[in-house]
PDB file of N, CA and C in Angstrom:
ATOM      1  N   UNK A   1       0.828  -1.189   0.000  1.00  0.00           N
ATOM      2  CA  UNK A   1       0.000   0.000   0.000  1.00  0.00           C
ATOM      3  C   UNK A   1       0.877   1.260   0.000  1.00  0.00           C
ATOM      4  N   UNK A   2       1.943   1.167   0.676  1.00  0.00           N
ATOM      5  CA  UNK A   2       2.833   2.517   0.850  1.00  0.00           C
ATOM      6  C   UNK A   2       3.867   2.811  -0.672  1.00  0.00           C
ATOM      7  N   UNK A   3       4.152   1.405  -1.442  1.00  0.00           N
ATOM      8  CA  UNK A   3       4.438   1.665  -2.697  1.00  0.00           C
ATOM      9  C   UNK A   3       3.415   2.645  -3.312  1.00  0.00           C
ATOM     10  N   UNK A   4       2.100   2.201  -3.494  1.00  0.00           N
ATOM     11  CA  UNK A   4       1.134   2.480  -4.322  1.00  0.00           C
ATOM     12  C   UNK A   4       1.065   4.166  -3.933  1.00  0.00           C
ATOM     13  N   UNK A   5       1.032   4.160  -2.742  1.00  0.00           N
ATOM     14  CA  UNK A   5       0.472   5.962  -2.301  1.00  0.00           C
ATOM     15  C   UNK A   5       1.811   6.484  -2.414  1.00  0.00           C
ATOM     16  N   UNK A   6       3.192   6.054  -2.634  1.00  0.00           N
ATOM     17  CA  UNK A   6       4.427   6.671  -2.710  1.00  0.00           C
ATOM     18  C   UNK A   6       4.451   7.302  -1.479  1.00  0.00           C
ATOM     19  N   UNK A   7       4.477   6.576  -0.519  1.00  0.00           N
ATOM     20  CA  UNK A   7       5.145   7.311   1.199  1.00  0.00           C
ATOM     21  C   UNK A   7       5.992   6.086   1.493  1.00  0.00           C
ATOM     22  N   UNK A   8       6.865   6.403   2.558  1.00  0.00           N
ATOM     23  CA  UNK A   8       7.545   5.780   3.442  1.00  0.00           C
ATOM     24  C   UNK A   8       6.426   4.949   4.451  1.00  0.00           C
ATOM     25  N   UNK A   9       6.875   3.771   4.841  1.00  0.00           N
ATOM     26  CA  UNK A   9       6.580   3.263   5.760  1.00  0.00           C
ATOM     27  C   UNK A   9       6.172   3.812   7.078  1.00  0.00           C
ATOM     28  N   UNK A  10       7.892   4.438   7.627  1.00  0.00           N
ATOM     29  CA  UNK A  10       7.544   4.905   8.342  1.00  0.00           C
ATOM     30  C   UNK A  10       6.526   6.133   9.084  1.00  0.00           C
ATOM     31  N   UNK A  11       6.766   7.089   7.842  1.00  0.00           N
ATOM     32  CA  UNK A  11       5.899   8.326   7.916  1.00  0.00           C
ATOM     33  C   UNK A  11       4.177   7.553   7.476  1.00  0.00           C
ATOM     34  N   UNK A  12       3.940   6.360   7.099  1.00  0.00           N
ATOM     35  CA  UNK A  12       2.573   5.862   7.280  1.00  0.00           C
ATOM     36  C   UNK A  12       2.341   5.686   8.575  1.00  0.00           C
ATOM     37  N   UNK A  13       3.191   4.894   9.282  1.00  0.00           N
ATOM     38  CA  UNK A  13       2.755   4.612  10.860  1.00  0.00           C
ATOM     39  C   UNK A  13       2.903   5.903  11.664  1.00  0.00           C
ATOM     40  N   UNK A  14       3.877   6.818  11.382  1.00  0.00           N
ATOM     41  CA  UNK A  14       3.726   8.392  11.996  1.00  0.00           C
ATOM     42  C   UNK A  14       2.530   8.980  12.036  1.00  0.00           C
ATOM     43  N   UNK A  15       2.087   8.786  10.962  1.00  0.00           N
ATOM     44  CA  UNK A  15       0.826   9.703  10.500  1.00  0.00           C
ATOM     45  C   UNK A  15      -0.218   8.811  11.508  1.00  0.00           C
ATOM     46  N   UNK A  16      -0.642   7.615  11.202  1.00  0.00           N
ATOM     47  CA  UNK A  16      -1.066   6.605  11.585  1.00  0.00           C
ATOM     48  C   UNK A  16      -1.310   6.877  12.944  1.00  0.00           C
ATOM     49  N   UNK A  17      -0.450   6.894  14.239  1.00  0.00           N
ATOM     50  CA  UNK A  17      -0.454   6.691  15.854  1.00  0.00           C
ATOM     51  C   UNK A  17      -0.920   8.599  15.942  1.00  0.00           C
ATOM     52  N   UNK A  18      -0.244   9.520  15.012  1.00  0.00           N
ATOM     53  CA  UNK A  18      -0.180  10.979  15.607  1.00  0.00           C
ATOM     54  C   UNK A  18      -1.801  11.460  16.105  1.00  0.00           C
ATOM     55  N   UNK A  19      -1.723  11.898  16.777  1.00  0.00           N
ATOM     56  CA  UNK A  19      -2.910  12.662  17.572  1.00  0.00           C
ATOM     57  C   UNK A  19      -3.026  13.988  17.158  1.00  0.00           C
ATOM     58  N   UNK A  20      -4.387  14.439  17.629  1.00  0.00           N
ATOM     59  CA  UNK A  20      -4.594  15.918  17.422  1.00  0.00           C
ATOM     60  C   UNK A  20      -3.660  16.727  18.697  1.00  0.00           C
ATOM     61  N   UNK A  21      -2.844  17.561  18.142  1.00  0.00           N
ATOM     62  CA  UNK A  21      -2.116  18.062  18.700  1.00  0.00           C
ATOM     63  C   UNK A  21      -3.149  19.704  20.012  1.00  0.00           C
ATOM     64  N   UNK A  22      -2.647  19.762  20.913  1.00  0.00           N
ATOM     65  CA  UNK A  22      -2.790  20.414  21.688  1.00  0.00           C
ATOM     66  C   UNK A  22      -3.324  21.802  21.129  1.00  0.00           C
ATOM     67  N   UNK A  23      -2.720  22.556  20.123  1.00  0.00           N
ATOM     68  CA  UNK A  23      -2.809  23.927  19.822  1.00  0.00           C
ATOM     69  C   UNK A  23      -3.852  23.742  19.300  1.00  0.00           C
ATOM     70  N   UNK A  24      -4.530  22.590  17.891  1.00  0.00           N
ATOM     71  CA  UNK A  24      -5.433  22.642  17.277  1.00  0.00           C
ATOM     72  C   UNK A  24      -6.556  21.983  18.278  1.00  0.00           C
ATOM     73  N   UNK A  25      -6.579  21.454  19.469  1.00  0.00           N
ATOM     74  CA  UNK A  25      -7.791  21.699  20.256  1.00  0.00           C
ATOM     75  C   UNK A  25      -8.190  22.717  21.173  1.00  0.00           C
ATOM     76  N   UNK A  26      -7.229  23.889  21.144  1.00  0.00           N
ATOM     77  CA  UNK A  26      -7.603  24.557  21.622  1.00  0.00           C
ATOM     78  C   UNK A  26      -8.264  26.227  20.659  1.00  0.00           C
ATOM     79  N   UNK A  27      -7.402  25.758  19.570  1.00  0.00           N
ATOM     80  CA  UNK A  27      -7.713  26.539  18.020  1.00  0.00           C
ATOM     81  C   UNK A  27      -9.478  26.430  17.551  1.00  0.00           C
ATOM     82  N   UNK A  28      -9.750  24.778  17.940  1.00  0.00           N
ATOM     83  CA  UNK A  28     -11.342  24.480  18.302  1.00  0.00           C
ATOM     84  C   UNK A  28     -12.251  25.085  18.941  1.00  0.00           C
ATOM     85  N   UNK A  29     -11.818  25.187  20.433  1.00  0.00           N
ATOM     86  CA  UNK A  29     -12.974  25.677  21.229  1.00  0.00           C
ATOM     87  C   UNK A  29     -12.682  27.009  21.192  1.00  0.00           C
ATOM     88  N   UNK A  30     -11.677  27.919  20.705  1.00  0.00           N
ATOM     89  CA  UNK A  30     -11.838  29.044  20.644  1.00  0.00           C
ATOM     90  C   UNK A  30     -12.656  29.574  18.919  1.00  0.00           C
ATOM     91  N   UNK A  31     -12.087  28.931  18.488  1.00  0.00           N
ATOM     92  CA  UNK A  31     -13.615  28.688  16.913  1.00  0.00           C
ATOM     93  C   UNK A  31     -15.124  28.989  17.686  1.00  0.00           C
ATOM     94  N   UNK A  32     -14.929  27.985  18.261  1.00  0.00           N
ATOM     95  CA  UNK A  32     -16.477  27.404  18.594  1.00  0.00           C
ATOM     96  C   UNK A  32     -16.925  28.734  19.483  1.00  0.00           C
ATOM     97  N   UNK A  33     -16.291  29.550  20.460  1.00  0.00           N
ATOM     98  CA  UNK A  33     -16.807  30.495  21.047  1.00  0.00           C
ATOM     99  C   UNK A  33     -16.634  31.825  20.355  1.00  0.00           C
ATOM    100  N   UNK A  34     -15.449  31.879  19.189  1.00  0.00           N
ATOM    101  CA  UNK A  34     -15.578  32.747  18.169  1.00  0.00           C
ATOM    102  C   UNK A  34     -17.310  33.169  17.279  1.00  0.00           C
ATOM    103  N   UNK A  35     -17.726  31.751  17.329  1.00  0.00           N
ATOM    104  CA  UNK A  35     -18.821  31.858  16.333  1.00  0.00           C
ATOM    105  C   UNK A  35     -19.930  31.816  17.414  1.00  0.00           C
ATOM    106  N   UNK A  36     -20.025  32.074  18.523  1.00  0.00           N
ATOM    107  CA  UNK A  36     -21.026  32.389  19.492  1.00  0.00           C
ATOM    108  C   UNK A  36     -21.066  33.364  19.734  1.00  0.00           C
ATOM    109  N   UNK A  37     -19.910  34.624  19.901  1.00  0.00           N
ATOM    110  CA  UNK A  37     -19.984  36.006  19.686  1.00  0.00           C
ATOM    111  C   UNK A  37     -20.575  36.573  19.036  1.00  0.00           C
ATOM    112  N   UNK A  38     -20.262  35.679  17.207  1.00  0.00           N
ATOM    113  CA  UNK A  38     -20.718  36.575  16.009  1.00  0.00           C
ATOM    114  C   UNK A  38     -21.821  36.615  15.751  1.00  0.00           C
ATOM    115  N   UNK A  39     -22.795  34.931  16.496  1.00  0.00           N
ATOM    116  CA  UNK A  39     -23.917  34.879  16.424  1.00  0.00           C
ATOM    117  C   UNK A  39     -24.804  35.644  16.988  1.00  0.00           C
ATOM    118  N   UNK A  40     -24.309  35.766  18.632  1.00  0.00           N
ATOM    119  CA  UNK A  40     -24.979  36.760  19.511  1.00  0.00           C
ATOM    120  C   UNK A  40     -25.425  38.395  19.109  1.00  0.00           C
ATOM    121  N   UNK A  41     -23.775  38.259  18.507  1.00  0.00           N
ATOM    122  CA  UNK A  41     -24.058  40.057  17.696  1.00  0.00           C
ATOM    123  C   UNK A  41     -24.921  40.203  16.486  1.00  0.00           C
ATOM    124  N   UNK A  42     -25.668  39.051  16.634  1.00  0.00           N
ATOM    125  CA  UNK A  42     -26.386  39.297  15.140  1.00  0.00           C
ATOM    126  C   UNK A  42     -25.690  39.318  13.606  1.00  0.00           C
ATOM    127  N   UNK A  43     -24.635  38.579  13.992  1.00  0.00           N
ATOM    128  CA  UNK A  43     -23.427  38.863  12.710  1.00  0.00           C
ATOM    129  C   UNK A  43     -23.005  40.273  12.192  1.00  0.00           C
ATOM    130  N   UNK A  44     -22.925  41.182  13.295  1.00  0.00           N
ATOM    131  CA  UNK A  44     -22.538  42.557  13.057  1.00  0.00           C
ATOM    132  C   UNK A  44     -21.006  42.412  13.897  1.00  0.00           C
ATOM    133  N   UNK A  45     -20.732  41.808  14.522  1.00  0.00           N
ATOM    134  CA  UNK A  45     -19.118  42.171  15.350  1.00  0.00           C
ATOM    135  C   UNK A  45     -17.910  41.571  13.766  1.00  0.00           C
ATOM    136  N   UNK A  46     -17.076  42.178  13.651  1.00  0.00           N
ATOM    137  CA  UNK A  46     -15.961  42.006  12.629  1.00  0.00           C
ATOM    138  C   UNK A  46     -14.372  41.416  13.994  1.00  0.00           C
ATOM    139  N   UNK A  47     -13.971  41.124  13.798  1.00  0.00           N
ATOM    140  CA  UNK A  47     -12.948  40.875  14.005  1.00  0.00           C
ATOM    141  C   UNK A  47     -12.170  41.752  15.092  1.00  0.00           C
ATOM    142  N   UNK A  48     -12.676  42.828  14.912  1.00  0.00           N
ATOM    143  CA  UNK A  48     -11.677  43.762  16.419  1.00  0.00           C
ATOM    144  C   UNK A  48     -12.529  43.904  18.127  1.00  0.00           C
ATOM    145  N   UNK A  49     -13.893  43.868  17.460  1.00  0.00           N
ATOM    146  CA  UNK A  49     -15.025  43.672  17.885  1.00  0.00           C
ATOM    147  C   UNK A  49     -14.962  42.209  18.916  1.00  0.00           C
ATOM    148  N   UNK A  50     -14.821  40.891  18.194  1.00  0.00           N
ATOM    149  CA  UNK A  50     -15.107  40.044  18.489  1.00  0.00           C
ATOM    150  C   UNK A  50     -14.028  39.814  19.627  1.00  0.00           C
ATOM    151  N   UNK A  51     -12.709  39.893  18.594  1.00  0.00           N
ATOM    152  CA  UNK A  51     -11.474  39.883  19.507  1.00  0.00           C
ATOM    153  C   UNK A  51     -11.674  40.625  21.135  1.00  0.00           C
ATOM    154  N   UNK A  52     -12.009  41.679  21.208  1.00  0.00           N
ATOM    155  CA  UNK A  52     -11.974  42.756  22.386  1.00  0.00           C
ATOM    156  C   UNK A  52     -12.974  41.840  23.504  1.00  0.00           C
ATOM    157  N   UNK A  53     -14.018  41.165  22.596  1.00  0.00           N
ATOM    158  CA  UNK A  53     -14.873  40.427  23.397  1.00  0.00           C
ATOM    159  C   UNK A  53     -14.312  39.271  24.028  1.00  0.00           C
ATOM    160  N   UNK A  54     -13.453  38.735  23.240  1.00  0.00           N
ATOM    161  CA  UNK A  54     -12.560  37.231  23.945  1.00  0.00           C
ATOM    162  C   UNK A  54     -11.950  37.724  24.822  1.00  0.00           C
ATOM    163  N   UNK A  55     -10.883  38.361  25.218  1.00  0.00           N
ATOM    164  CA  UNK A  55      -9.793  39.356  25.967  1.00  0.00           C
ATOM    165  C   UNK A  55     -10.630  39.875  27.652  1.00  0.00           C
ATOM    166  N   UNK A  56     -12.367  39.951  27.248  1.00  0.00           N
ATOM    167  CA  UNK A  56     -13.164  40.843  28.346  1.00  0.00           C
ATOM    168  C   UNK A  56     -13.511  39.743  29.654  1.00  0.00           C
ATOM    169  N   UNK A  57     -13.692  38.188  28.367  1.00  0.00           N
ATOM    170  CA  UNK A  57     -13.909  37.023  28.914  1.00  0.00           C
ATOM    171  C   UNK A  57     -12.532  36.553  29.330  1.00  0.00           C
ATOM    172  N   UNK A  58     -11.274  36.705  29.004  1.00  0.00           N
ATOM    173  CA  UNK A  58     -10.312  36.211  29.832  1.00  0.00           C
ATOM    174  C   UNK A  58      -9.739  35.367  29.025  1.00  0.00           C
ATOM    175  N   UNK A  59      -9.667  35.449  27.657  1.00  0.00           N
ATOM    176  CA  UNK A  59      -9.412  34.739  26.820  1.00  0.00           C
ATOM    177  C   UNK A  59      -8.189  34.716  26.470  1.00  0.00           C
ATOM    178  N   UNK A  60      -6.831  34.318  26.310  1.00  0.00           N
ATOM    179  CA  UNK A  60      -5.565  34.714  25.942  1.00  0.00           C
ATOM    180  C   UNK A  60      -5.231  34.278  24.456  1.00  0.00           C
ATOM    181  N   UNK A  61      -5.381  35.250  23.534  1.00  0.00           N
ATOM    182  CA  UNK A  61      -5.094  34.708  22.202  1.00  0.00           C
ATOM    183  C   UNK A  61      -5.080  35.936  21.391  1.00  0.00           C
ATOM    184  N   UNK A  62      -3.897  35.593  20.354  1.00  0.00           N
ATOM    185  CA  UNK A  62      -3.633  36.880  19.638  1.00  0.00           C
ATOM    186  C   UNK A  62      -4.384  37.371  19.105  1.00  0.00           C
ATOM    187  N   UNK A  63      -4.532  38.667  18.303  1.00  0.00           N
ATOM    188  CA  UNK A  63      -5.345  39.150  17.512  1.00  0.00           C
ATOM    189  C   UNK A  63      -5.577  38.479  16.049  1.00  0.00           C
ATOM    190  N   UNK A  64      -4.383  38.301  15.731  1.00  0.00           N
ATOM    191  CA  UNK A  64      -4.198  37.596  14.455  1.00  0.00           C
ATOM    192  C   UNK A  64      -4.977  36.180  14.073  1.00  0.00           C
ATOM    193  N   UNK A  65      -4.737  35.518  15.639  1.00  0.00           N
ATOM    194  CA  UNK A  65      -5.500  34.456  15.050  1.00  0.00           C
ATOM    195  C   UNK A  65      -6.811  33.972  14.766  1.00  0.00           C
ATOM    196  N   UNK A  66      -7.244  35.411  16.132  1.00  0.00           N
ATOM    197  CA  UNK A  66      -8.955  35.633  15.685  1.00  0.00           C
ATOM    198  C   UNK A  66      -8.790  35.701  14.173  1.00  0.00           C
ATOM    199  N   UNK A  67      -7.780  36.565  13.516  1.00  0.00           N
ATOM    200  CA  UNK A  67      -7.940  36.650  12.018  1.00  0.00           C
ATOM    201  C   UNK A  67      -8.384  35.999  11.250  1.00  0.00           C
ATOM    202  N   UNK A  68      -7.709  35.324  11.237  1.00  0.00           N
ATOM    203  CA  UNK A  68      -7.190  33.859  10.877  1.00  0.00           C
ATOM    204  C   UNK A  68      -7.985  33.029  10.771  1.00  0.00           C
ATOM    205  N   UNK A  69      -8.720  32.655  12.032  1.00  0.00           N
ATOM    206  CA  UNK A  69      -9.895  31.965  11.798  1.00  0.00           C
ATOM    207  C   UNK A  69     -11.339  32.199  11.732  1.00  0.00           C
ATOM    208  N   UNK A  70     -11.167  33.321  11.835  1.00  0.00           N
ATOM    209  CA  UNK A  70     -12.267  34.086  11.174  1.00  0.00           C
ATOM    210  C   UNK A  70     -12.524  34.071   9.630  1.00  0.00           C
ATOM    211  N   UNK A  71     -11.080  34.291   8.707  1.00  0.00           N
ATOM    212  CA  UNK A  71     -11.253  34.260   7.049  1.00  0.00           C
ATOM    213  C   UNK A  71     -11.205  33.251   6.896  1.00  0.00           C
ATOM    214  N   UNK A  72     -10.530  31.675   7.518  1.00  0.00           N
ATOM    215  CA  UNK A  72     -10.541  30.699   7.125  1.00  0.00           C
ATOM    216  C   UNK A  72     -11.726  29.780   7.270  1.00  0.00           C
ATOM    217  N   UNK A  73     -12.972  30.829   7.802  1.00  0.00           N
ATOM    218  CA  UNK A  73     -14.466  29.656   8.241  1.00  0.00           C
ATOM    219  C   UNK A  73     -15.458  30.872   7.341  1.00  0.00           C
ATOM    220  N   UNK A  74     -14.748  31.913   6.472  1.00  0.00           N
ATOM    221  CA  UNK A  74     -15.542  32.908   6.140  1.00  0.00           C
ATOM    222  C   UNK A  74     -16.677  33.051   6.814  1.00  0.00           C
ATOM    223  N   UNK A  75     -16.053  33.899   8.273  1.00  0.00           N
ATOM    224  CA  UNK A  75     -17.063  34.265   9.387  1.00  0.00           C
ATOM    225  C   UNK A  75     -17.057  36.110   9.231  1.00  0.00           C
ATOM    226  N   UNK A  76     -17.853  36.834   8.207  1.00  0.00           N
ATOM    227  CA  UNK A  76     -17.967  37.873   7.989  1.00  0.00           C
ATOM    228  C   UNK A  76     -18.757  39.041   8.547  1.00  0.00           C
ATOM    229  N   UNK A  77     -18.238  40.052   8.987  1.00  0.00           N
ATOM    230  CA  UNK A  77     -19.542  40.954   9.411  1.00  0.00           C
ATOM    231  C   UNK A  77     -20.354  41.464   8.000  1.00  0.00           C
ATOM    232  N   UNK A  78     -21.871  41.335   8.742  1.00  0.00           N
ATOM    233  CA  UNK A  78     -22.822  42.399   7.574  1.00  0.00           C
ATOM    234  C   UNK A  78     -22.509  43.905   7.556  1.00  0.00           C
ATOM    235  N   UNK A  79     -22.605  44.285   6.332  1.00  0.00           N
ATOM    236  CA  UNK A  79     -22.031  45.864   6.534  1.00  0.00           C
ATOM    237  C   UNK A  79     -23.552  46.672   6.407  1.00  0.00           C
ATOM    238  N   UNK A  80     -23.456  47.662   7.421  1.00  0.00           N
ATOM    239  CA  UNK A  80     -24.586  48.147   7.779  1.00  0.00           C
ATOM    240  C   UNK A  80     -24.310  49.410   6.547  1.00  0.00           C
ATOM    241  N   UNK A  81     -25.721  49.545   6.243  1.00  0.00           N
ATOM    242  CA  UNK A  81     -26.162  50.449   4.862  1.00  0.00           C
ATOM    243  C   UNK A  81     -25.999  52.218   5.383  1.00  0.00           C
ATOM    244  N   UNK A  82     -25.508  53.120   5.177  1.00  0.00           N
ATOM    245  CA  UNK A  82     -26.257  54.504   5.558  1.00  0.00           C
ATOM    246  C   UNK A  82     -27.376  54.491   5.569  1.00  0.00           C
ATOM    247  N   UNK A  83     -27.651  55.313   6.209  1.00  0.00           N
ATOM    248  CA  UNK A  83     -29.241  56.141   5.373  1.00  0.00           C
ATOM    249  C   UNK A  83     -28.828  57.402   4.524  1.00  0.00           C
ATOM    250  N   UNK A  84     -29.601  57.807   3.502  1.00  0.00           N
ATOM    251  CA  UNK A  84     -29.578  58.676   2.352  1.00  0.00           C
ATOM    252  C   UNK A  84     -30.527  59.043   2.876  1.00  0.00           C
ATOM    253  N   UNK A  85     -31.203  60.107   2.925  1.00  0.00           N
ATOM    254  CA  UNK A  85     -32.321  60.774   3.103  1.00  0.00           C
ATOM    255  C   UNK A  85     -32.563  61.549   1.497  1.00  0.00           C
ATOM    256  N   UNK A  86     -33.766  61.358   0.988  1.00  0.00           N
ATOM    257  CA  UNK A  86     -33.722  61.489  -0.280  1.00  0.00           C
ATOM    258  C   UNK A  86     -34.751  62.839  -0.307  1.00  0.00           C
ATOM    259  N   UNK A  87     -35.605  63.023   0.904  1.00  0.00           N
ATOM    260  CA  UNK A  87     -36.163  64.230   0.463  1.00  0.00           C
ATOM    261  C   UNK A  87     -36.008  65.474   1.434  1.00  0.00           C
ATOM    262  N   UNK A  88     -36.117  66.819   1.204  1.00  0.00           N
ATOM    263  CA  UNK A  88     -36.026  67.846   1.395  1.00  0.00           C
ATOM    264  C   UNK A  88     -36.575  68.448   1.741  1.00  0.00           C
ATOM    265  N   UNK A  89     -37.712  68.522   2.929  1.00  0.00           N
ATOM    266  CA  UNK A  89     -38.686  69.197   3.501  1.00  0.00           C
ATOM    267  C   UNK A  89     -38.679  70.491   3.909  1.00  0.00           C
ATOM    268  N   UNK A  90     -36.886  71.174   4.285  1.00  0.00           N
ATOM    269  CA  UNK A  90     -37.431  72.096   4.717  1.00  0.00           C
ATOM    270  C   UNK A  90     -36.462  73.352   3.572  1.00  0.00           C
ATOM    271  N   UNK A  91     -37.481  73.024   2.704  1.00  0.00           N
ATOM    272  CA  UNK A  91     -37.221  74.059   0.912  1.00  0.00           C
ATOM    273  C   UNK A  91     -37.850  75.512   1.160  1.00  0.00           C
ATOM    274  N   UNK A  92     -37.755  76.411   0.438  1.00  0.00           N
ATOM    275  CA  UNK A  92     -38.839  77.530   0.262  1.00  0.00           C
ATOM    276  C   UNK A  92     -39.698  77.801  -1.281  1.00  0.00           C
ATOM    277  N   UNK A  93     -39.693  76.364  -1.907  1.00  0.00           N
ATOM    278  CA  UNK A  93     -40.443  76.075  -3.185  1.00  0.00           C
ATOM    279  C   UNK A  93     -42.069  76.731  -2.191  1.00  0.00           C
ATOM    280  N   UNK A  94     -42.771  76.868  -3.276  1.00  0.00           N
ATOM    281  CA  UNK A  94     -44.247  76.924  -3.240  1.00  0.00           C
ATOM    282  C   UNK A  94     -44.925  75.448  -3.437  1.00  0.00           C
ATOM    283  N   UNK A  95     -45.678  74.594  -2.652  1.00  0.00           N
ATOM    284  CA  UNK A  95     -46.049  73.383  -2.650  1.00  0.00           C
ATOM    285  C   UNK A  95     -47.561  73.143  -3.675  1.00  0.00           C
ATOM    286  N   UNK A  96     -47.229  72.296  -3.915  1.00  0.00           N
ATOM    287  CA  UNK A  96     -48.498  72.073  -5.245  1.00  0.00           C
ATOM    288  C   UNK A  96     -49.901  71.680  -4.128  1.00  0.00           C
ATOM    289  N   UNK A  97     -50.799  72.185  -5.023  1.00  0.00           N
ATOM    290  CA  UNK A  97     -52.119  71.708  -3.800  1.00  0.00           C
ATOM    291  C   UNK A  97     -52.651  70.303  -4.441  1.00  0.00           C
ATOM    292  N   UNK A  98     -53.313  69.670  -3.180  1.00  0.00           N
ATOM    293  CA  UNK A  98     -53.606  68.860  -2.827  1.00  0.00           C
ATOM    294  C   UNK A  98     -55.246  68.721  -4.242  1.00  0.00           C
ATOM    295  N   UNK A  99     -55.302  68.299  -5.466  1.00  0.00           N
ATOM    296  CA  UNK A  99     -56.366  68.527  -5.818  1.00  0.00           C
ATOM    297  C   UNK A  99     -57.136  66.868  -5.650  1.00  0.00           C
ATOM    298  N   UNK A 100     -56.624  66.149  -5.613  1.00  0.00           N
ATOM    299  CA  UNK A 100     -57.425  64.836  -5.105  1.00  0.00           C
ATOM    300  C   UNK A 100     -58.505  64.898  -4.139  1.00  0.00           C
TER     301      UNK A 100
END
């Protein structure tokens, strides 16, 4: 089998026994409470937002990697619209009457 897939033996049984390493279970549950923030906020918190929120809870983790796994689960904020105000009420036009 290790002919066929072109690996070493050994690096089959490496791969084989290796475990999930420490950083990526903890890379997990900070995911997992990453996307409970964003949910809570209604998917309006972005990334500096969210971050400031981990840090309030006692969270120790860089900024970056909020980054990080934030673009890598494309966990995006909605971008909130202006308002335009389109009309002009207080004009000194003469107003058309009401003939209805």
């Amino acid at each position: 089998m290790c002919k066929v897939l072109k690996v070493s033996r050994s690096g089959y049984y490496k791969w084989l026994k290796s475990r999930v390493s420490k950083r990526l279970k903890e890379r997990a549950k900070l995911l997992q409470r990453i996307l409970e923030i964003f949910e809570s906020s209604r998917e309006n918190y972005g990334c500096p937002r969210v971050y400031a929120q981990l840090r309030a809870e006692g969270w120790t983790c860089n900024y970056k990697v909020v980054e990080e796994l934030m673009r890598m689960n494309e966990i995006r904020a909605r971008r909130r619209r202006s308002h335009v105000s389109t009309t002009n009420s207080k004009h000194n036009y003469p107003i058309a009457p009401n003939v209805l």
